[in-house]
N, C-alpha and C. Protein backbone atom coordinates (compact mmCIF):
# COMPACT_ATOMS: atom_id res chain seq x y z
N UNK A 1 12.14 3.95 8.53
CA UNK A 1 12.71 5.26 8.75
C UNK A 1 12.02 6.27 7.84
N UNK A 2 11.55 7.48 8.46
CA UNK A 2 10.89 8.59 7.37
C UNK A 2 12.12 9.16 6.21
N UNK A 3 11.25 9.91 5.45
CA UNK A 3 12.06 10.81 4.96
C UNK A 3 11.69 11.82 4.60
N UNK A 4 12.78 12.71 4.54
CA UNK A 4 12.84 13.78 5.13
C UNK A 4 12.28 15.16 3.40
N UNK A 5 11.33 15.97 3.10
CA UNK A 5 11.24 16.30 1.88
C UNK A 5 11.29 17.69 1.97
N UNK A 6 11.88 18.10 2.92
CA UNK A 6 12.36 19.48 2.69
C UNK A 6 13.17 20.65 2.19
N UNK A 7 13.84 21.12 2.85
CA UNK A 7 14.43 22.17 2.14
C UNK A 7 16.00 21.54 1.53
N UNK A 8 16.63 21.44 0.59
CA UNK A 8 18.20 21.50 0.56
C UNK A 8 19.23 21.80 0.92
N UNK A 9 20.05 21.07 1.44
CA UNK A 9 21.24 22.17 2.24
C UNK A 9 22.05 22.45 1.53
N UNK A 10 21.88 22.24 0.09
CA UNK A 10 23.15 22.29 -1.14
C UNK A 10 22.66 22.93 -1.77
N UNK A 11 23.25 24.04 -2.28
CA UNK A 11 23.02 25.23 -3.57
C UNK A 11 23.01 24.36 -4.91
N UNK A 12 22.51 24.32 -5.98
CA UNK A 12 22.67 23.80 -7.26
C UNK A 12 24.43 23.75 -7.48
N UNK A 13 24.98 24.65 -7.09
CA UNK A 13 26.49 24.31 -7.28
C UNK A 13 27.70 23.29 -6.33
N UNK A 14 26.89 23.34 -5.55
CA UNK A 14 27.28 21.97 -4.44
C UNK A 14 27.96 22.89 -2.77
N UNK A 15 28.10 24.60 -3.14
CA UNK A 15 27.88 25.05 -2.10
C UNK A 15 27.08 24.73 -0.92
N UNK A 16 27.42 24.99 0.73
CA UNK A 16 26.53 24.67 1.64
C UNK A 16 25.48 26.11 1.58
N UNK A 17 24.28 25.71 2.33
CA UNK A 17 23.07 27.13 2.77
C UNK A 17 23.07 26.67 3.83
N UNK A 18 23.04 28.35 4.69
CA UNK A 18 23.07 28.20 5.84
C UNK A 18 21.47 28.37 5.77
N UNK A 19 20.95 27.19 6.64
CA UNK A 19 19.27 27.04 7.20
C UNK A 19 18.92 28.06 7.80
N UNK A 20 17.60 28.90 7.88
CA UNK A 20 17.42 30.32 8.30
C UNK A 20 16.19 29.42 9.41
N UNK A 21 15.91 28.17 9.05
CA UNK A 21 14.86 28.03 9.94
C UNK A 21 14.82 26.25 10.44
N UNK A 22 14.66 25.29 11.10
CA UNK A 22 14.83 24.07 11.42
C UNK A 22 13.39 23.09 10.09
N UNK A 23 13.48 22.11 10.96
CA UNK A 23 12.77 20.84 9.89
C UNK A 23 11.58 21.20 10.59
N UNK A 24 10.44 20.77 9.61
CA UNK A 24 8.88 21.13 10.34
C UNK A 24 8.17 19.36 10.25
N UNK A 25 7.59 18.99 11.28
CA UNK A 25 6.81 17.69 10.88
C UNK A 25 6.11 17.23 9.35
N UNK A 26 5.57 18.36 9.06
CA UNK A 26 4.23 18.75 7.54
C UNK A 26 5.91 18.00 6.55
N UNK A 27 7.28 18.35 6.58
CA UNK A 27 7.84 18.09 5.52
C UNK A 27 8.02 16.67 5.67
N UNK A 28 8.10 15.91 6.77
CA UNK A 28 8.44 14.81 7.06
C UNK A 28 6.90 13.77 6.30
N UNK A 29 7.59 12.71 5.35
CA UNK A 29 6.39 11.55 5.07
C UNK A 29 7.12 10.07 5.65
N UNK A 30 5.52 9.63 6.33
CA UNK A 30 5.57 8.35 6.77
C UNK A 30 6.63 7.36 6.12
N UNK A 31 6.90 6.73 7.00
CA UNK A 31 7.56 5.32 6.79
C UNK A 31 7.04 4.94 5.47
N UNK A 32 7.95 3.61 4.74
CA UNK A 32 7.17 2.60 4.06
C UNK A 32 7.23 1.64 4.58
N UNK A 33 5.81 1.38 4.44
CA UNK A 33 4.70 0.13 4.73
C UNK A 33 4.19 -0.52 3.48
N UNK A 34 4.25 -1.77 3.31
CA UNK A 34 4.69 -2.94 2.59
C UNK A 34 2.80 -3.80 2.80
N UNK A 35 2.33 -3.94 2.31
CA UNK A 35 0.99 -4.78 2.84
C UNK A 35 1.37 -6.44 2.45
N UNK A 36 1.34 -7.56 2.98
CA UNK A 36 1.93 -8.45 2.45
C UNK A 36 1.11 -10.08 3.27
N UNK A 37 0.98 -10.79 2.86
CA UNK A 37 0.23 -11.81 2.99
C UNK A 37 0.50 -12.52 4.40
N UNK A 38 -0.35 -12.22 5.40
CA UNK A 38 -0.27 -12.99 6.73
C UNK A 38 -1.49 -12.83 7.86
N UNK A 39 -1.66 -13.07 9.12
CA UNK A 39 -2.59 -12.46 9.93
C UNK A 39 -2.74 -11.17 9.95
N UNK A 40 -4.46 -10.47 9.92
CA UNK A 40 -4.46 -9.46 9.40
C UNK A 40 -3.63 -8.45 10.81
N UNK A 41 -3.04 -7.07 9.96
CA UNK A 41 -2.43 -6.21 10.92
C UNK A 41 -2.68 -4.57 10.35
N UNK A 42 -3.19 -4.28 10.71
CA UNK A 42 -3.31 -2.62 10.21
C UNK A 42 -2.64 -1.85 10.98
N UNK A 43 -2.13 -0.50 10.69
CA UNK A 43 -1.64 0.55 10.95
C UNK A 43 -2.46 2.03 10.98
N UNK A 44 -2.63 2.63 11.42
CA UNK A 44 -3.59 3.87 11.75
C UNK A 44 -2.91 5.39 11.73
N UNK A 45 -2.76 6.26 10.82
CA UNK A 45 -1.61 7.32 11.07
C UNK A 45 -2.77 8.42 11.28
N UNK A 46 -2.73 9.60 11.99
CA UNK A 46 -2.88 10.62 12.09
C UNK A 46 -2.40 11.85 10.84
N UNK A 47 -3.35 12.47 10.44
CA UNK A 47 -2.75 13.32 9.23
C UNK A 47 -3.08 14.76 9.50
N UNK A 48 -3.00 15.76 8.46
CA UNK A 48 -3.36 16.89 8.79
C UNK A 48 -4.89 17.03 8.51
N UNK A 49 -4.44 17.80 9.65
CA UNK A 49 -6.33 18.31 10.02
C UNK A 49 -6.84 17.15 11.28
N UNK A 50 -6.04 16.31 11.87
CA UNK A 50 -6.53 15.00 12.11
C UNK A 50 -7.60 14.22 11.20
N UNK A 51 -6.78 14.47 10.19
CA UNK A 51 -7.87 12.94 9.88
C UNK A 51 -6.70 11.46 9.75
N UNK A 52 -7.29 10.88 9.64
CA UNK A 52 -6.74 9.42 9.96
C UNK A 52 -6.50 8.54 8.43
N UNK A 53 -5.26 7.72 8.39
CA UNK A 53 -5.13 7.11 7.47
C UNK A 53 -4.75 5.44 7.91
N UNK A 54 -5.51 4.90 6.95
CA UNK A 54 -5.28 2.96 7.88
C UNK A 54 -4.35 2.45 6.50
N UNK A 55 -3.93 1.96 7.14
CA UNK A 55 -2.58 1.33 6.31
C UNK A 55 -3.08 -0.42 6.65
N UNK A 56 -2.74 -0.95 5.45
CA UNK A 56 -2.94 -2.62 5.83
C UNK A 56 -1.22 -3.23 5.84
N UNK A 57 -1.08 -3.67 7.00
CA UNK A 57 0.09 -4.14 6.79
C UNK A 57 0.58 -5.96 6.44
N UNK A 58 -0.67 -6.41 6.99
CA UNK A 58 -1.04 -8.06 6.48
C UNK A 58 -2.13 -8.25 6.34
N UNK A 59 -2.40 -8.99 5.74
CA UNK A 59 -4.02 -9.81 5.74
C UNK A 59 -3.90 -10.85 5.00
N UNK A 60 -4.95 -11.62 5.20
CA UNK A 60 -5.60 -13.02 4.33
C UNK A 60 -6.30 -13.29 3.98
N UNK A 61 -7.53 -11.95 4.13
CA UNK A 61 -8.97 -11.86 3.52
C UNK A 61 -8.79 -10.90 2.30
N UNK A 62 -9.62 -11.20 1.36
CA UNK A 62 -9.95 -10.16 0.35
C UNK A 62 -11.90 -10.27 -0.05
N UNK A 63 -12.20 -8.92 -0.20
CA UNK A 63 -13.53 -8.94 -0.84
C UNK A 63 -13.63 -8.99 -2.58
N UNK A 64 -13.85 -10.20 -2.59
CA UNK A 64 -14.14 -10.63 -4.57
C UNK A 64 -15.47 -10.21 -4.98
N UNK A 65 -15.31 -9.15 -5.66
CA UNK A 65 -17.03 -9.16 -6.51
C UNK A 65 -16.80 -9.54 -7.92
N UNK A 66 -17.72 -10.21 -8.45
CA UNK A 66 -18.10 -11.18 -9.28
C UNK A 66 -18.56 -10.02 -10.74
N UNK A 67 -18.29 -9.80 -11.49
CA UNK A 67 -18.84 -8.88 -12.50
C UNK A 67 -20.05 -9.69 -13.11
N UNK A 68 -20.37 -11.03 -13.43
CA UNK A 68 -20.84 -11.82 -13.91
C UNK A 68 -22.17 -11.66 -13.28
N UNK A 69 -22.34 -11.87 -11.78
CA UNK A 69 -23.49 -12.18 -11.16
C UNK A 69 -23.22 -10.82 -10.37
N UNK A 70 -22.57 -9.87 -10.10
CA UNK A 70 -22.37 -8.61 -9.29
C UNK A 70 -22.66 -8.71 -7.78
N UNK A 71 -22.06 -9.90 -7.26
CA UNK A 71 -22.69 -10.32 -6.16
C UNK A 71 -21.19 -10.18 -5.72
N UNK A 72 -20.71 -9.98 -4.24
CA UNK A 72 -19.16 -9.63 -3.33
C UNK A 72 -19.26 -10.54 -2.27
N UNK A 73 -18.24 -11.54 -2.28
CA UNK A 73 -18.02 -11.87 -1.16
C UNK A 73 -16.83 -12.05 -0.90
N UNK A 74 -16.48 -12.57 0.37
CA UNK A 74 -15.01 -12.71 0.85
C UNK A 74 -14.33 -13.97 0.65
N UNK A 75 -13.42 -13.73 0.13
CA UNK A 75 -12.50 -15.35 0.03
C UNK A 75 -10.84 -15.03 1.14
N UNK A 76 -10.46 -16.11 1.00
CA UNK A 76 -8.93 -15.97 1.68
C UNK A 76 -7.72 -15.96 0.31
N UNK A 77 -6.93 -15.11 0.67
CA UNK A 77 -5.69 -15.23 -0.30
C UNK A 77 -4.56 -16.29 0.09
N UNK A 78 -4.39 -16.89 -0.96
CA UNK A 78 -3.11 -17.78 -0.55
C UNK A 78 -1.96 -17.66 -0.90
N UNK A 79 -1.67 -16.45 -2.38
CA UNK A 79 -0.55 -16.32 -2.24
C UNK A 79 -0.40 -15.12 -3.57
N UNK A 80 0.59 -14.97 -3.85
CA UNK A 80 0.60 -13.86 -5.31
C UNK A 80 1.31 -14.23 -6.55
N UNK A 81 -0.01 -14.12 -7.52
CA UNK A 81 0.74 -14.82 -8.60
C UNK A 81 1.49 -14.47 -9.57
N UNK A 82 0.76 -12.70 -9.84
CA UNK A 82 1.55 -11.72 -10.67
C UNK A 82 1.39 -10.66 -10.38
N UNK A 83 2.63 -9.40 -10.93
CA UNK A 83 2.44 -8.01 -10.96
C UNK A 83 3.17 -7.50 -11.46
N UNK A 84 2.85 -6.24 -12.40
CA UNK A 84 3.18 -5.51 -13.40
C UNK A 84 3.90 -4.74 -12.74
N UNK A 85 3.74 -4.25 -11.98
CA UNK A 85 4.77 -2.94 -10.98
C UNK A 85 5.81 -3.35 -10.79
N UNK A 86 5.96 -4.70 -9.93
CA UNK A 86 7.83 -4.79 -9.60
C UNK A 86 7.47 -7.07 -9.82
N UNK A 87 8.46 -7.47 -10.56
CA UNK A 87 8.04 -8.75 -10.12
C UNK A 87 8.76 -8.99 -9.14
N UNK A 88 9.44 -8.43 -8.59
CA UNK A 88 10.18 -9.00 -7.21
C UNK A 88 8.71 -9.01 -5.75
N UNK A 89 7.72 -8.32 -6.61
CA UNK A 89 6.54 -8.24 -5.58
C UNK A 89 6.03 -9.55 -5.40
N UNK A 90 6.49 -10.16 -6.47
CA UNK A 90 5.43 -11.75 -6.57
C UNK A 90 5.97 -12.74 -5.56
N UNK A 91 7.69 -12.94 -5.88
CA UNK A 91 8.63 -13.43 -4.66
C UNK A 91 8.10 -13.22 -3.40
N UNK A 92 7.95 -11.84 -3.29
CA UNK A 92 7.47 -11.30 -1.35
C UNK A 92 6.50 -11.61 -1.10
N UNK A 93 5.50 -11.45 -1.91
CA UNK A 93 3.64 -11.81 -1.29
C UNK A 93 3.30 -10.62 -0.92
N UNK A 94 3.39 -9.83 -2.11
CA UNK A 94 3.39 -8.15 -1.43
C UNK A 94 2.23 -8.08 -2.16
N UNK A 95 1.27 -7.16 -1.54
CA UNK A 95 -0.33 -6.60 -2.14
C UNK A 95 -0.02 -5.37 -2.69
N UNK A 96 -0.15 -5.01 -3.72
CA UNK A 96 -0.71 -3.81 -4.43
C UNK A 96 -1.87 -3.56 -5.37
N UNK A 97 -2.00 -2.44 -6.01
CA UNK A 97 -3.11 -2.44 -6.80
C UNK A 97 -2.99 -2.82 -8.06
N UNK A 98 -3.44 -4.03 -8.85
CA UNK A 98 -3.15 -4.19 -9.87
C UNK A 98 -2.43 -5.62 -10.08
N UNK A 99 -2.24 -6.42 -8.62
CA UNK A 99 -1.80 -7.44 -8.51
C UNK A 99 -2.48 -8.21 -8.67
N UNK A 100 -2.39 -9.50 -9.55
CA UNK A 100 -3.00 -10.82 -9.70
C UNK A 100 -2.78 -11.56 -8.28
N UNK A 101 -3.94 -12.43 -7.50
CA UNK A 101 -3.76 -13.32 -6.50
C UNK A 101 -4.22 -14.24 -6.86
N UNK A 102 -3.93 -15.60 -5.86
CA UNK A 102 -4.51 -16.98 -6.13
C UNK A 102 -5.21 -16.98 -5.06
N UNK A 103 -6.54 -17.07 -5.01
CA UNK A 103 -7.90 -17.32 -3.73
C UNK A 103 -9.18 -18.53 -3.98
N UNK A 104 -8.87 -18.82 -3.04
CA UNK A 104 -9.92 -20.08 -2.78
C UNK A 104 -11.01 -20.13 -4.40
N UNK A 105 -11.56 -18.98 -4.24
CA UNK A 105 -12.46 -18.70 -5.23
C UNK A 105 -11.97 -18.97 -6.78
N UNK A 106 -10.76 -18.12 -6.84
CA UNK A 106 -10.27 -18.26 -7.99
C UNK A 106 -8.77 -17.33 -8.52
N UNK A 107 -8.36 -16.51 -9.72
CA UNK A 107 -7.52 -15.68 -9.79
C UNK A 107 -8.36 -14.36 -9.81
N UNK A 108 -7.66 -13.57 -8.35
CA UNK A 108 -8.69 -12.10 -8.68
C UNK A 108 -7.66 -11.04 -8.61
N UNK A 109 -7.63 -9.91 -9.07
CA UNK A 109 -7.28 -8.57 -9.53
C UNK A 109 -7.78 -7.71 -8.66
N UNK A 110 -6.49 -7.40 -7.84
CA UNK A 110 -6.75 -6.32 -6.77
C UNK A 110 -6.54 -4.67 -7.64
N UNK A 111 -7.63 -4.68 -6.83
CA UNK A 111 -8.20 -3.18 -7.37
C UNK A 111 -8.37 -1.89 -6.23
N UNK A 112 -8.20 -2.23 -4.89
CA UNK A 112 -8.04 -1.27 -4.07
C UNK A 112 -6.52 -0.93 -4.05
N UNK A 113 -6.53 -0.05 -3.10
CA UNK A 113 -5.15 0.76 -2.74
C UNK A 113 -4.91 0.15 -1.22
N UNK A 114 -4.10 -1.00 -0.52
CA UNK A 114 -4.31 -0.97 1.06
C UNK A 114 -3.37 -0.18 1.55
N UNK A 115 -2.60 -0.11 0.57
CA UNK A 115 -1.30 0.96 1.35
C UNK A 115 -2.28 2.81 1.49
N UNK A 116 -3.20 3.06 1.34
CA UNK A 116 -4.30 3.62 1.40
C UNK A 116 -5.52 3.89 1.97
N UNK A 117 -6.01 2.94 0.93
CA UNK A 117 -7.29 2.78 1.72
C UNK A 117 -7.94 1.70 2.76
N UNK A 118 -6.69 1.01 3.55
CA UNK A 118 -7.20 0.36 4.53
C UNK A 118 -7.88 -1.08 4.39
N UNK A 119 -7.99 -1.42 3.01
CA UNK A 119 -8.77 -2.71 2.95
C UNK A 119 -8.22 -3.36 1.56
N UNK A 120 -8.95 -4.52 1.33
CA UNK A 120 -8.04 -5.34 -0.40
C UNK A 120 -9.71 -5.65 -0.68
N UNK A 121 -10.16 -5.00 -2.08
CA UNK A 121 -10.72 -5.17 -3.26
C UNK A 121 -10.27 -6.00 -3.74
N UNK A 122 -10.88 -6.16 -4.54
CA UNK A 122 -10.37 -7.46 -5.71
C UNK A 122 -11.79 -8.05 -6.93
N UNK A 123 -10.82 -7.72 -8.20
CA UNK A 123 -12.17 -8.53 -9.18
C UNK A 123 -12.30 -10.04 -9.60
N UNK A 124 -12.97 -10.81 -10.12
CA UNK A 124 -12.55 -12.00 -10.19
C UNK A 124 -12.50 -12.09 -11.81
N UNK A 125 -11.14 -12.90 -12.12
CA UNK A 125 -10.80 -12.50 -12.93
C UNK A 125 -10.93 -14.48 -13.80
N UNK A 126 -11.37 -14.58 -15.00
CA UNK A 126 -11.96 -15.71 -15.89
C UNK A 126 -10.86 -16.42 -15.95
């Protein structure tokens, strides 16, 4: 469900305002979307100006680059091991930035944004 970031219908004193004008789309922001460990699924939103925003809503691939040898390749994620933001994220298998994963390769440190930018970064971490 969106929500809604517009005008107030309550005066600071808990009085009603009467609305001089209706809700405009521009105040309305997208749903939340959750990126979280399964077959990959993206989402595609339309923004202003049309430009386009991809949302990851599952996946099981991540791109690992190697700081060591600076070489990127792709591994599969199997599951989430830590995160500083919410640990109830670790329970869900939820992707964010800054999350520790467990991948074939090894433990890597996601470093993209998918709720964003459409894809999962990740560093590999010793």
């Amino acid at each position: 469900m969106a929500q809604w970031h517009g005008i107030s219908r309550r005066k600071p004193s808990g009085g009603r305002k009467v609305q001089a004008r209706g809700k405009r789309s521009t105040e309305i922001s997208t749903e939340k979307q959750i990126a979280q460990i399964g077959e990959p699924k993206r989402k595609i939103y339309r923004r202003t100006g049309g430009n386009t925003l991809v949302r990851v809503l599952s996946e099981n691939r991540v791109s690992i680059n190697d700081p060591k040898t600076g070489k990127t390749t792709m591994g599969t994620i199997e599951n989430v091991v830590e995160n500083e933001s919410d640990p109830n994220y670790v329970r869900r298998n939820v992707l964010v930035k800054g999350a520790i994963i467990e991948t074939d390769k090894g433990r890597v440190r996601v470093t993209s944004r998918p709720g964003k930018d459409g894809v999962i970064n990740g560093v590999l971490i010793e």
